[in-house]
PDB file of N, CA and C in Angstrom:
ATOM      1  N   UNK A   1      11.967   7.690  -8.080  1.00  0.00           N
ATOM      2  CA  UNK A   1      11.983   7.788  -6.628  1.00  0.00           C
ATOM      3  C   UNK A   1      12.709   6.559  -6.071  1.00  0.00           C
ATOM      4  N   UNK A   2      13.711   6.891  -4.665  1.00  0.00           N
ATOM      5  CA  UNK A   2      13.993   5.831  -4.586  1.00  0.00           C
ATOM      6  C   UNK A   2      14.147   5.299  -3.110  1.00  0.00           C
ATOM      7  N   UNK A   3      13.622   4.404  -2.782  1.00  0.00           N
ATOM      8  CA  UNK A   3      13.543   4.202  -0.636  1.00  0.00           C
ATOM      9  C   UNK A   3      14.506   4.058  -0.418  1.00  0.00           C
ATOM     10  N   UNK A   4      14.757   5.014   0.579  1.00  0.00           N
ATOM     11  CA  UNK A   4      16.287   4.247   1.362  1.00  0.00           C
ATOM     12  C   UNK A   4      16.156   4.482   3.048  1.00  0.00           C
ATOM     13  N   UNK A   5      15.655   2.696   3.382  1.00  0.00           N
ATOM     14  CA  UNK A   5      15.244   2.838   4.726  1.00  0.00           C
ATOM     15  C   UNK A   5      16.202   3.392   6.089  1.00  0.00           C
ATOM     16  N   UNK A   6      15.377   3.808   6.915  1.00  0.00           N
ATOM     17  CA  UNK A   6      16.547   3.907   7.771  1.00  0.00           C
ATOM     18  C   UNK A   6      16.714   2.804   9.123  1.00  0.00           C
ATOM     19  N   UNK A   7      18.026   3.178   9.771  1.00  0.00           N
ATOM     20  CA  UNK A   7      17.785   2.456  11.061  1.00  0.00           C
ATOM     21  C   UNK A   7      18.325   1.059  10.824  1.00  0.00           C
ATOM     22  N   UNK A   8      17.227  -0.140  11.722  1.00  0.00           N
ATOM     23  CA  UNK A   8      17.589  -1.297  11.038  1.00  0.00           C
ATOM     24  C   UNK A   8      16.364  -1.998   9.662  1.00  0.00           C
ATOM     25  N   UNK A   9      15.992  -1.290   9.153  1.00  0.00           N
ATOM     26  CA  UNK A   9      15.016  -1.541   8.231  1.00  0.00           C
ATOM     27  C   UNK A   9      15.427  -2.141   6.727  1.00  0.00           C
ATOM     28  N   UNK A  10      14.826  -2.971   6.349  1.00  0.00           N
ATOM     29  CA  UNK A  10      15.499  -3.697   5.176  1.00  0.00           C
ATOM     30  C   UNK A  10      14.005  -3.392   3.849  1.00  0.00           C
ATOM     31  N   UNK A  11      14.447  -3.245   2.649  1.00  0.00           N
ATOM     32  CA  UNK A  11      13.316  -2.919   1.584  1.00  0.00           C
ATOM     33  C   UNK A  11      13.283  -4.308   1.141  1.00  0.00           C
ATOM     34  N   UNK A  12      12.287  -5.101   0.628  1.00  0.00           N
ATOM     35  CA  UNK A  12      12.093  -6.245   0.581  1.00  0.00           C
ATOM     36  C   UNK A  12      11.293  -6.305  -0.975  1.00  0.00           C
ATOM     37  N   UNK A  13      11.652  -7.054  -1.778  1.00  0.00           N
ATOM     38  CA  UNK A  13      10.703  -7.494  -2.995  1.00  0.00           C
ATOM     39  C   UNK A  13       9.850  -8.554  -3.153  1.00  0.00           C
ATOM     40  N   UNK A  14       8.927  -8.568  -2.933  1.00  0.00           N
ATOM     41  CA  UNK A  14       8.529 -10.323  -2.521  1.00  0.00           C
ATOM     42  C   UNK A  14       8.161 -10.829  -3.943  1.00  0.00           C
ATOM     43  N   UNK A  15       8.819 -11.777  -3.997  1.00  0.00           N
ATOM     44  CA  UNK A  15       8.515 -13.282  -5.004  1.00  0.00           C
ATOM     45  C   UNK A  15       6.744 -13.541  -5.867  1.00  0.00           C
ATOM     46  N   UNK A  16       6.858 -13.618  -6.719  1.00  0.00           N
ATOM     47  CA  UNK A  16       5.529 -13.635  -7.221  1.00  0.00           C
ATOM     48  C   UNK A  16       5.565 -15.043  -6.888  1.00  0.00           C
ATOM     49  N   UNK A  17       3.826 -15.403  -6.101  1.00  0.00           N
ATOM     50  CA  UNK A  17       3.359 -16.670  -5.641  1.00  0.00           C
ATOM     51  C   UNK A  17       3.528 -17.960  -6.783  1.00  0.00           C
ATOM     52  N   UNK A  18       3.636 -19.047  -6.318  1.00  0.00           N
ATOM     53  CA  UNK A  18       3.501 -20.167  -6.936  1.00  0.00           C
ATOM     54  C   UNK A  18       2.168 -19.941  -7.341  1.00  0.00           C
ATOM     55  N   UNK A  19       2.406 -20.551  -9.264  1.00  0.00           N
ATOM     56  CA  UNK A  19       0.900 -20.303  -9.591  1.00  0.00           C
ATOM     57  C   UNK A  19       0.764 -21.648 -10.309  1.00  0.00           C
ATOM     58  N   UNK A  20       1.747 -22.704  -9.836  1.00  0.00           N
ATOM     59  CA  UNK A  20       1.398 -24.506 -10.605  1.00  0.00           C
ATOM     60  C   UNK A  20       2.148 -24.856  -9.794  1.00  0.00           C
ATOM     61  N   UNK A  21       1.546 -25.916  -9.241  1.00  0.00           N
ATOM     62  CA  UNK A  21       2.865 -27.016  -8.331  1.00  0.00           C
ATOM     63  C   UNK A  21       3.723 -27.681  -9.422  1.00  0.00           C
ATOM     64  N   UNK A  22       4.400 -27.967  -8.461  1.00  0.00           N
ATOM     65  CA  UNK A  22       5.350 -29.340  -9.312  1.00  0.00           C
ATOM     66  C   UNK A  22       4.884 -30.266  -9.966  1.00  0.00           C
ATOM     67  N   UNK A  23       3.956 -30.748  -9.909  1.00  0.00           N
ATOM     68  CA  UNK A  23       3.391 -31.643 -10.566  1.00  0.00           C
ATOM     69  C   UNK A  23       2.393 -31.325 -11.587  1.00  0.00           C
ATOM     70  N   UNK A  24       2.451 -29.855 -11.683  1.00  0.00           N
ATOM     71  CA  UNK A  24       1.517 -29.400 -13.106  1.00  0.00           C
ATOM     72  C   UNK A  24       0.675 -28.651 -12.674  1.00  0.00           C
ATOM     73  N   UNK A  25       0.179 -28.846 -11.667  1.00  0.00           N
ATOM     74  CA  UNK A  25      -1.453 -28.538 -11.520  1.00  0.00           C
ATOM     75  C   UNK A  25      -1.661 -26.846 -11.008  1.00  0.00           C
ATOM     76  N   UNK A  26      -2.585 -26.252 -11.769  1.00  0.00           N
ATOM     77  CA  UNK A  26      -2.580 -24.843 -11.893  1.00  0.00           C
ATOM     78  C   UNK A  26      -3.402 -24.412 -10.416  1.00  0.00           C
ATOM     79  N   UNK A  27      -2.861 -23.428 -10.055  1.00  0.00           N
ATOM     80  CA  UNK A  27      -3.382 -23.340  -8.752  1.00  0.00           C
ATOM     81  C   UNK A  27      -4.284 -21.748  -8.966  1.00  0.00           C
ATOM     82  N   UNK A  28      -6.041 -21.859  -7.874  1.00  0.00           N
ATOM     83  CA  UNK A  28      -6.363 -21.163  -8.408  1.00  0.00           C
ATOM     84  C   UNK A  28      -5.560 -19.553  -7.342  1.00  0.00           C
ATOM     85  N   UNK A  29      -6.316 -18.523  -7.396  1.00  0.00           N
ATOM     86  CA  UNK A  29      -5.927 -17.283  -6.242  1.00  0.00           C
ATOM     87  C   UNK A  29      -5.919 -17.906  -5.103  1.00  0.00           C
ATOM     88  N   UNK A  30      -7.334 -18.281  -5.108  1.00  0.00           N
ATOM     89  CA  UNK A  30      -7.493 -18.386  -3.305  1.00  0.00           C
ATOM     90  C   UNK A  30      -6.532 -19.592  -2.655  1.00  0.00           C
ATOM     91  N   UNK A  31      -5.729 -20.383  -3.797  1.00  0.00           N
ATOM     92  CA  UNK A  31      -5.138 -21.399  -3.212  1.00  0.00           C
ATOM     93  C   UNK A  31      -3.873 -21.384  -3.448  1.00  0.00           C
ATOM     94  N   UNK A  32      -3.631 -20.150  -3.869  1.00  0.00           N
ATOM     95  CA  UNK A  32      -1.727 -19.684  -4.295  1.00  0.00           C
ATOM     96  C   UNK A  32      -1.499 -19.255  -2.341  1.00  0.00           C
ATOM     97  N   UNK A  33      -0.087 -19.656  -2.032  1.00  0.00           N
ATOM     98  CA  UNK A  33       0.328 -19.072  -0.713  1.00  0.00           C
ATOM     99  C   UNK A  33       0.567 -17.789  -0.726  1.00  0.00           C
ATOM    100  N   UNK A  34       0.806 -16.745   0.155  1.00  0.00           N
ATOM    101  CA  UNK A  34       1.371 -15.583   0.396  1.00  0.00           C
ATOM    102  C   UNK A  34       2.970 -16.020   0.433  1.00  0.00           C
ATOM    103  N   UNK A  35       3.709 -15.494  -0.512  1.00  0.00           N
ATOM    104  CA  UNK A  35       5.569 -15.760  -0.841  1.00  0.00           C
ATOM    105  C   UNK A  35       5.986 -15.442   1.027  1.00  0.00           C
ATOM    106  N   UNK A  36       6.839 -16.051   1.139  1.00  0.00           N
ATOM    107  CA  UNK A  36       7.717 -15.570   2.568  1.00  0.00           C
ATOM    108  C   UNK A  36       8.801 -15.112   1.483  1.00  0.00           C
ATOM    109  N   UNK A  37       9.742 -15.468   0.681  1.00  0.00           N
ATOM    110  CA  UNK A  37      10.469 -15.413   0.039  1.00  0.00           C
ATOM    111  C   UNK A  37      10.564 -13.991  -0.544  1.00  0.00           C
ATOM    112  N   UNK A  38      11.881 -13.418  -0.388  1.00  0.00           N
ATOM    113  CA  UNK A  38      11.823 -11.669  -1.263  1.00  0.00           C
ATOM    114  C   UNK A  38      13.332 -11.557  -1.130  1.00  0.00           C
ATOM    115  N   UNK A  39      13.345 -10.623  -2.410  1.00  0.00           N
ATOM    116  CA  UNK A  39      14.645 -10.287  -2.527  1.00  0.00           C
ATOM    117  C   UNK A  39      15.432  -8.815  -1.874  1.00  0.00           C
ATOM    118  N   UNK A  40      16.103  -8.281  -1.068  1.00  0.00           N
ATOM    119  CA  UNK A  40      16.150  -7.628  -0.525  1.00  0.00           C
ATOM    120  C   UNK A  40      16.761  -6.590  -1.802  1.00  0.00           C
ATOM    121  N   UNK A  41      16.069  -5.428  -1.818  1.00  0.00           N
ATOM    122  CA  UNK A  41      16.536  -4.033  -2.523  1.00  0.00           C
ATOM    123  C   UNK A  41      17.120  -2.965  -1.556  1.00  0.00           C
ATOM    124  N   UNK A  42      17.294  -3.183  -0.814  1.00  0.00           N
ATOM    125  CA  UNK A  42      17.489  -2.168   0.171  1.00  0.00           C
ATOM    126  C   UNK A  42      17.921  -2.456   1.874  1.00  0.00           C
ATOM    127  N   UNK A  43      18.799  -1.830   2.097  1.00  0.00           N
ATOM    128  CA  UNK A  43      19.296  -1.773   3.664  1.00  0.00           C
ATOM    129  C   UNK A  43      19.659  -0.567   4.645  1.00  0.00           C
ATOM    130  N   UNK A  44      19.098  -0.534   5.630  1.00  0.00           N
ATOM    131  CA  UNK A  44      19.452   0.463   6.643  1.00  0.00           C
ATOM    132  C   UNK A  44      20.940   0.326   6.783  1.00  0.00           C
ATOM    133  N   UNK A  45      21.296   1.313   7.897  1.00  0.00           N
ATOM    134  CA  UNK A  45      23.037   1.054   8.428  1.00  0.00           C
ATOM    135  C   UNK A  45      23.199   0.194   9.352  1.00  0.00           C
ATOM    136  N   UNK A  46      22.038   0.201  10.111  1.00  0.00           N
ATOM    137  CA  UNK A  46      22.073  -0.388  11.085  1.00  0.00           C
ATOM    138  C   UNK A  46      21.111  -0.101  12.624  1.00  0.00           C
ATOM    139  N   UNK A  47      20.877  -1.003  13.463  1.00  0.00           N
ATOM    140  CA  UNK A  47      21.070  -0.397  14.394  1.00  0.00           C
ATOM    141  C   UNK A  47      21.993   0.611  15.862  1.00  0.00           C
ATOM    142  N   UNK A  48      21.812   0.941  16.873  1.00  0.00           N
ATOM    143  CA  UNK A  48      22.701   1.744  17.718  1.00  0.00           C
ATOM    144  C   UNK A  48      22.439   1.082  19.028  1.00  0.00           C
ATOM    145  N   UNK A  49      23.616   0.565  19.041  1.00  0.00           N
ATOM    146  CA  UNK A  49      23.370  -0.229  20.765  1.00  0.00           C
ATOM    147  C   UNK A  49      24.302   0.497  21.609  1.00  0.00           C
ATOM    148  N   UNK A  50      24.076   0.772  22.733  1.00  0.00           N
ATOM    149  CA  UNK A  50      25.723   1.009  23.535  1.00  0.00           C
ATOM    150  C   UNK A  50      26.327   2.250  22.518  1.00  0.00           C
ATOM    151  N   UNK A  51      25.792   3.586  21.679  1.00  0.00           N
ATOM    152  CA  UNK A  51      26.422   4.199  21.089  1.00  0.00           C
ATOM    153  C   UNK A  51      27.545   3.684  19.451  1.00  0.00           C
ATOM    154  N   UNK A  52      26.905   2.261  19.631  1.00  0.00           N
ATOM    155  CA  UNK A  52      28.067   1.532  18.479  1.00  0.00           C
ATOM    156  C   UNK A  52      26.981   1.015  17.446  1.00  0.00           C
ATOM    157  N   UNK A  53      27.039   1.427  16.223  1.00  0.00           N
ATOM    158  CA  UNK A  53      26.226   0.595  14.844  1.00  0.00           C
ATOM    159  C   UNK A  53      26.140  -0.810  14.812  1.00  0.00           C
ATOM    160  N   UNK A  54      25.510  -1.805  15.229  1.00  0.00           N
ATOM    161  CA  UNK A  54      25.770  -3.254  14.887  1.00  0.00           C
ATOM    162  C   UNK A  54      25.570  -3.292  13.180  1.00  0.00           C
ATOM    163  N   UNK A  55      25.974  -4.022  12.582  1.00  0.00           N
ATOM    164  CA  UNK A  55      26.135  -4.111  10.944  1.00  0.00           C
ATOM    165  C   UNK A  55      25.010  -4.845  10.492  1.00  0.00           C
ATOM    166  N   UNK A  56      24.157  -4.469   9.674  1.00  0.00           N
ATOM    167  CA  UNK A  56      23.494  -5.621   9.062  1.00  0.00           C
ATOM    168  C   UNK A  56      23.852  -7.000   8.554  1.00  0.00           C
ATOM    169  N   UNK A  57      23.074  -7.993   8.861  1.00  0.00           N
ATOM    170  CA  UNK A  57      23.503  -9.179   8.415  1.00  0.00           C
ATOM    171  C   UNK A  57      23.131  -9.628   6.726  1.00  0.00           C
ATOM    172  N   UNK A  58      22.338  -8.759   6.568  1.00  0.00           N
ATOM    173  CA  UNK A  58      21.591  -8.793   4.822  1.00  0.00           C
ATOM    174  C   UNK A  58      22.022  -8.173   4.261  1.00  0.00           C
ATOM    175  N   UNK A  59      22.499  -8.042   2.863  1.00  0.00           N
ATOM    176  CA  UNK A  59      22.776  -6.879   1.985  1.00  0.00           C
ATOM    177  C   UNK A  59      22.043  -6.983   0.436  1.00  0.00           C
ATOM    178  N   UNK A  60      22.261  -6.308  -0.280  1.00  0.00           N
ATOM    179  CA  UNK A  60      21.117  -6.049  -1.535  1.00  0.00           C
ATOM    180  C   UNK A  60      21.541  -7.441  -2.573  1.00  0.00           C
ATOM    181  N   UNK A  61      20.476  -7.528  -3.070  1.00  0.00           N
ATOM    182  CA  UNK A  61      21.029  -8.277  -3.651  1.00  0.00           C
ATOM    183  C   UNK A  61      20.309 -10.124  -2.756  1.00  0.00           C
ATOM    184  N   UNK A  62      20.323 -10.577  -1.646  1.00  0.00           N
ATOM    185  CA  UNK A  62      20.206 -11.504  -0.696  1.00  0.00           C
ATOM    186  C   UNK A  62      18.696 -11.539  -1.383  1.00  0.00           C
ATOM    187  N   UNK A  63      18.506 -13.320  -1.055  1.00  0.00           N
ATOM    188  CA  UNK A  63      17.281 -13.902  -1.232  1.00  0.00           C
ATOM    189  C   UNK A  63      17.027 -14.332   0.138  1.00  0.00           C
ATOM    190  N   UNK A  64      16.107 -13.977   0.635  1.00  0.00           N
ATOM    191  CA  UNK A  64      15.574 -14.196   2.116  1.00  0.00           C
ATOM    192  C   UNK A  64      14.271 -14.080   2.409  1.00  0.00           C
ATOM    193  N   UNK A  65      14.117 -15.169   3.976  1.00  0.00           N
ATOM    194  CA  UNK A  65      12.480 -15.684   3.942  1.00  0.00           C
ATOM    195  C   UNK A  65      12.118 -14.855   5.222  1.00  0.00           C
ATOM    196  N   UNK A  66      11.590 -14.278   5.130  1.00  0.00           N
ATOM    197  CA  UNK A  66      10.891 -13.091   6.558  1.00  0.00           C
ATOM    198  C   UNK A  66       9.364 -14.017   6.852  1.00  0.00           C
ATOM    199  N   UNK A  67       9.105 -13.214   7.864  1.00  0.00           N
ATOM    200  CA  UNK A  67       7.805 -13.532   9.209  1.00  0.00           C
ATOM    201  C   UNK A  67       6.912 -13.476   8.420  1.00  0.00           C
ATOM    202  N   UNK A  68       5.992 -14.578   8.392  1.00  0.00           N
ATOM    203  CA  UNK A  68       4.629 -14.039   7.577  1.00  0.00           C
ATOM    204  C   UNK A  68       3.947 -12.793   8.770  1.00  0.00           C
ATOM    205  N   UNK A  69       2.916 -11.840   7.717  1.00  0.00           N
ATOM    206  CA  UNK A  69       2.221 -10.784   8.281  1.00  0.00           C
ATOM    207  C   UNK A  69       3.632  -9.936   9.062  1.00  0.00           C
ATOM    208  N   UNK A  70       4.800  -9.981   8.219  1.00  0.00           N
ATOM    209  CA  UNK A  70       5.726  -8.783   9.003  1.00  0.00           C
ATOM    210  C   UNK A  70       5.678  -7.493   8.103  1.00  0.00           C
ATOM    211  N   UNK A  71       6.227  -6.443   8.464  1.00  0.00           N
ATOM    212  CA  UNK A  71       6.371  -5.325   7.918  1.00  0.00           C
ATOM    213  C   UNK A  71       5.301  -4.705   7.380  1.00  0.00           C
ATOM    214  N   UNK A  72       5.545  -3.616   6.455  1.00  0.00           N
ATOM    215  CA  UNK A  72       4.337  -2.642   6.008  1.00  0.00           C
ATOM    216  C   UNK A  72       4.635  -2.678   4.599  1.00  0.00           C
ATOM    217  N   UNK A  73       3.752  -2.761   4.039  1.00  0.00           N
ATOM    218  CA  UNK A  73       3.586  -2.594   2.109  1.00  0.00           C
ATOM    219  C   UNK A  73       3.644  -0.920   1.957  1.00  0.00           C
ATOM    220  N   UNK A  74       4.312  -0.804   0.752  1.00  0.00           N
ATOM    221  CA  UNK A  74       4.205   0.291   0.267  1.00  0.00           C
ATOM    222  C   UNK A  74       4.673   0.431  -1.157  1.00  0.00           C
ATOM    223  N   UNK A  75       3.122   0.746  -2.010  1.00  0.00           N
ATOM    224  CA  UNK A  75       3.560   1.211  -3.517  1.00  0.00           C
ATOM    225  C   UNK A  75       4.458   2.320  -3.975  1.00  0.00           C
ATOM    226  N   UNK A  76       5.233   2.136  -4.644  1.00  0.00           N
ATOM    227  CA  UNK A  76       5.928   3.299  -5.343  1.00  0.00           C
ATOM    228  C   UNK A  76       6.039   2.868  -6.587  1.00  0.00           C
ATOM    229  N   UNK A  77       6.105   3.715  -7.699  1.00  0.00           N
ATOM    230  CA  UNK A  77       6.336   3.858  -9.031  1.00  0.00           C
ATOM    231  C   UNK A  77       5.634   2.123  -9.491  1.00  0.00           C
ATOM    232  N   UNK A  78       4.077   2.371  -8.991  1.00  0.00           N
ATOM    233  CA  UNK A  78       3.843   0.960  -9.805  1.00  0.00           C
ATOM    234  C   UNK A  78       4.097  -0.294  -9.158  1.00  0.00           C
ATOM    235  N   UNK A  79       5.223  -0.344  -8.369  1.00  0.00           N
ATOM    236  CA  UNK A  79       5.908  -1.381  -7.657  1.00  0.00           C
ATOM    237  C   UNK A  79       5.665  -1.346  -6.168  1.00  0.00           C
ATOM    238  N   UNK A  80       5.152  -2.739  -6.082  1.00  0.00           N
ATOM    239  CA  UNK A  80       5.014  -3.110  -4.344  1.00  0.00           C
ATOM    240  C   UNK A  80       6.468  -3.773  -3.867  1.00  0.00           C
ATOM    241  N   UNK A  81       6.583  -3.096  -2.386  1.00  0.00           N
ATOM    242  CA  UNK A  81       7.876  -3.773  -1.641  1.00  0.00           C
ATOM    243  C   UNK A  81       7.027  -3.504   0.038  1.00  0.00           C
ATOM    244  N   UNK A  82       8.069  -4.535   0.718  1.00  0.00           N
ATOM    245  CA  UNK A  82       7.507  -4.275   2.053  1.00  0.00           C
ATOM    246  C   UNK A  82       9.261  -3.879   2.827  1.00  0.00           C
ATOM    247  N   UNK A  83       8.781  -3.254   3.453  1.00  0.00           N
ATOM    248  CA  UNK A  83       9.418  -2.749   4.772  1.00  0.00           C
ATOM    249  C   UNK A  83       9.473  -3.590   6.045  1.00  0.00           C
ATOM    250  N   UNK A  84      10.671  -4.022   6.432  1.00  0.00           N
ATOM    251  CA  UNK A  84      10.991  -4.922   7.573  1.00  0.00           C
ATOM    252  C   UNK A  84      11.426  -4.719   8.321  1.00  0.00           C
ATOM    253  N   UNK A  85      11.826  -5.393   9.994  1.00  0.00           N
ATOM    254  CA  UNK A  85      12.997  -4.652  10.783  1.00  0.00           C
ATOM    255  C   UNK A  85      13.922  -5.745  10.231  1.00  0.00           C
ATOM    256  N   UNK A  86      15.209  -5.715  10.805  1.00  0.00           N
ATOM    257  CA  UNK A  86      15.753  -6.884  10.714  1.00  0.00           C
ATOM    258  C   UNK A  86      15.357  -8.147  11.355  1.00  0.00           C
ATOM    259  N   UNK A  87      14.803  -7.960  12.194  1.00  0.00           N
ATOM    260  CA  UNK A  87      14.801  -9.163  13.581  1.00  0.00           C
ATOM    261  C   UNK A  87      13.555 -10.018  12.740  1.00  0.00           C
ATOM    262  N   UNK A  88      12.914  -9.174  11.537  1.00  0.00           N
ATOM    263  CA  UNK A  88      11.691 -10.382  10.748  1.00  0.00           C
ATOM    264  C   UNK A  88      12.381 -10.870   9.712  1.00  0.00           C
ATOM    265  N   UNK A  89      13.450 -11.039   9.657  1.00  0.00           N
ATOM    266  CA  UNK A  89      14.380 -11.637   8.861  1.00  0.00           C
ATOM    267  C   UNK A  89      14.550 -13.296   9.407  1.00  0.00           C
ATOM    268  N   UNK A  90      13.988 -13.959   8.533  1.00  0.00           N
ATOM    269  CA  UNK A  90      14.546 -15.428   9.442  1.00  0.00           C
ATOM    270  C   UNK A  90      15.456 -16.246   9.017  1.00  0.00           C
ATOM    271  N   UNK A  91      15.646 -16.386   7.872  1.00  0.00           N
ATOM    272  CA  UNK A  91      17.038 -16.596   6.664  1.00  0.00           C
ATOM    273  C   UNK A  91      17.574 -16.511   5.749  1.00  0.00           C
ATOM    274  N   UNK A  92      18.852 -16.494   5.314  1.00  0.00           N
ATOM    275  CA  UNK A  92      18.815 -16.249   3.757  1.00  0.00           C
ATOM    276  C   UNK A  92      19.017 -17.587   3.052  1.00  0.00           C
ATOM    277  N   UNK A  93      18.688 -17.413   2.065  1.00  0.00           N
ATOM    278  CA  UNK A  93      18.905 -18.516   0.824  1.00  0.00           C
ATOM    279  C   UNK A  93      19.558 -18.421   0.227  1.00  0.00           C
ATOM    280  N   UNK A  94      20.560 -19.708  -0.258  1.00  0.00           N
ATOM    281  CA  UNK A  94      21.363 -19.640  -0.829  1.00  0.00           C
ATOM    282  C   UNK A  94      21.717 -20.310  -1.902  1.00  0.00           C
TER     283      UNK A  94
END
């Protein structure tokens, strides 16, 4: 199966949490962060302003840090991804 969002919606992979700081020390659940960090699998076309597509600024492939508590989770085949608009996009990494 495979998502292919529409609109301006981006499919998102998020980063498995830091599970040791830098300095060694093993961190337990309750003290791992929620990742902002995900790799984008997926892109809409766009949005429709004025009758005209504006282009996405993300494409597959992009490492980028979105809104904490943005978008919606959704399992498929085993695998969690979240669903974004663009506008919870806050940068990419490079």
């Amino acid at each position: 199966m495979k998502l292919v969002p529409l609109s301006d919606r981006i499919v998102l992979k998020e980063f498995a949490p830091e599970e040791k700081t830098k300095g060694g020390i093993i961190l337990t659940t309750a003290q791992q962060k929620k990742p902002q960090e995900a790799e984008v699998i997926a892109v809409g076309p766009g949005r429709v302003e004025d009758g005209k597509v504006v282009p996405m600024d993300v494409k597959v492939g992009d490492k980028v840090i979105y809104s904490s508590y943005a978008g919606t989770k959704v399992d498929l085949d085993d695998e969690e991804f979240i669903i974004v608009r663009s506008e919870d996009i806050l940068a990419i990494v490079e």
